[in-house]
Protein backbone atom coordinates (compact mmCIF):
# COMPACT_ATOMS: atom_id res chain seq x y z
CA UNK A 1 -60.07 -56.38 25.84
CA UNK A 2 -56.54 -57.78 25.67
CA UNK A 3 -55.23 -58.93 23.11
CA UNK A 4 -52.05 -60.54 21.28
CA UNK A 5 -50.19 -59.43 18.15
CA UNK A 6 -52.89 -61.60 15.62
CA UNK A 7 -55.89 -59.97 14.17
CA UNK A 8 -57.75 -59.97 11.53
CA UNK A 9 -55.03 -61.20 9.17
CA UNK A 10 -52.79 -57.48 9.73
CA UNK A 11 -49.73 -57.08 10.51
CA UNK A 12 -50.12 -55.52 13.87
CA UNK A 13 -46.17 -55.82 14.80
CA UNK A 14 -45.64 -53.66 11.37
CA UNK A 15 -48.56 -51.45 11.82
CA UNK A 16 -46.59 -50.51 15.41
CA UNK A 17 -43.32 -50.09 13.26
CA UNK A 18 -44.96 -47.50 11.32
CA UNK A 19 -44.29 -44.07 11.53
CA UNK A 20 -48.09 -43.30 11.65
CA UNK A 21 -48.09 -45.36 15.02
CA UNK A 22 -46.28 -42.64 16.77
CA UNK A 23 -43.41 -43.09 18.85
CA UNK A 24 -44.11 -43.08 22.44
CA UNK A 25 -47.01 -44.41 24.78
CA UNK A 26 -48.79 -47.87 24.90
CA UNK A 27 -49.02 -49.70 21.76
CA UNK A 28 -53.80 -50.40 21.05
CA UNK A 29 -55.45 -51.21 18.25
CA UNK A 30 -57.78 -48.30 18.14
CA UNK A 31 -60.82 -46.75 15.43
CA UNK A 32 -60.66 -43.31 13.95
CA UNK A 33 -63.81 -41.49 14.73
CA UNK A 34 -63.53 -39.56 11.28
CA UNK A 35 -62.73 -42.53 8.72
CA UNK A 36 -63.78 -45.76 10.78
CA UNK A 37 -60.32 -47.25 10.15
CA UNK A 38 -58.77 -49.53 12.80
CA UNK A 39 -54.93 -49.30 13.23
CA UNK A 40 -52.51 -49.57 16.17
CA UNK A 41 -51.39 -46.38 17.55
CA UNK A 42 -49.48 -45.66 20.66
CA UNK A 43 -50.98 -43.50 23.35
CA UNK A 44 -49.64 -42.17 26.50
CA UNK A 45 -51.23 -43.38 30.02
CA UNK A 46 -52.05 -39.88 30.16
CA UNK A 47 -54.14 -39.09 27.38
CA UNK A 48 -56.06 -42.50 27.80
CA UNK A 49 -56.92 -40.93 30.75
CA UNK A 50 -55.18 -43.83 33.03
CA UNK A 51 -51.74 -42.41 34.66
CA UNK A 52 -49.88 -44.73 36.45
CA UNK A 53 -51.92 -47.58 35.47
CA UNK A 54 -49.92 -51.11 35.06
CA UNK A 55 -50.41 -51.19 30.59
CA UNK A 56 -50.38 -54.96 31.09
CA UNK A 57 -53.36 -55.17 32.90
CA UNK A 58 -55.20 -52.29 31.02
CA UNK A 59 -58.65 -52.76 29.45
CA UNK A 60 -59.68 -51.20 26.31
CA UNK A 61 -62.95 -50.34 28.00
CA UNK A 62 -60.92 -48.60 31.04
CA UNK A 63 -59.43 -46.12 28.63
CA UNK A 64 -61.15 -42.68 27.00
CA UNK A 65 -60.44 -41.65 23.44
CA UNK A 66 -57.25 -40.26 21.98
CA UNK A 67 -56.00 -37.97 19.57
CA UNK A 68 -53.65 -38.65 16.99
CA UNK A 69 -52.90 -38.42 13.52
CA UNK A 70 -55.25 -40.35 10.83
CA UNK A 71 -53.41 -40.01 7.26
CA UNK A 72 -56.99 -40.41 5.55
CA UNK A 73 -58.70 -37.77 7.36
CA UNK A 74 -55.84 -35.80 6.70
CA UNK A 75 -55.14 -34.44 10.12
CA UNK A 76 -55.53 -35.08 14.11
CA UNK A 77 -59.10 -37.10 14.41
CA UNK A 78 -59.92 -38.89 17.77
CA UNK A 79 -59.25 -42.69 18.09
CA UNK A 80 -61.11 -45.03 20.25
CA UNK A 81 -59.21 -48.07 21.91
CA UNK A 82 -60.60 -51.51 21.34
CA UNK A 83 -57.67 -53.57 22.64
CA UNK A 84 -54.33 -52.91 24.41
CA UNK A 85 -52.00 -55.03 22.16
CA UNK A 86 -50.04 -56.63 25.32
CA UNK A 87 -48.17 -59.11 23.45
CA UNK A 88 -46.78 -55.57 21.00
CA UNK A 89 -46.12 -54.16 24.80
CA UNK A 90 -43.75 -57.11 26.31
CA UNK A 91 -42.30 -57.57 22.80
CA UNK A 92 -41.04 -54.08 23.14
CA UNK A 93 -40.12 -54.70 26.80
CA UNK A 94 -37.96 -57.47 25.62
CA UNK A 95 -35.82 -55.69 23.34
CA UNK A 96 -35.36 -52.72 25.44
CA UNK A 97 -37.65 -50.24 23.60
């Protein structure tokens, strides 16, 4: 699933600002296996297990869990992608990040 920068009411363009998003890779909203919270994190291509896939035309349900940091579960949980946040992607794209 695909999906824009609304959800749920959050702030998904602030949630990406966020140190806890992580720096580098494609921006999903994705659920920590430990805590069951959803947040957007960025993931590389590679670790979704999709190198050299186009990120605007990546599904959710194309990509395999994560790792990354989850500030609850105090440490590196798995996270599992429910949307690619394309509209957080070309926004990025558009200011050269």
């Amino acid at each position: 699933m695909s999906v824009d920068t609304e959800s749920d009411d959050r702030d998904l363009e602030g949630e990406l600002a966020s140190a806890a998003a992580g720096q580098f890779g494609v921006p999903v909203d994705a659920v920590c296996v430990g805590c069951g919270r959803t947040r957007v994190k960025r993931a590389s291509l590679e670790a979704m297990d999709q190198p050299g896939a186009d990120p605007t035309t990546l599904e959710a349900t194309d990509c395999t869990s994560f790792k990354h940091v989850c500030y609850p579960c105090q440490g590196a949980t798995w996270w599992n992608p429910v949307a690619v946040l394309t509209g957080l992607l070309e926004r990025n794209r558009e200011r050269g990040e």
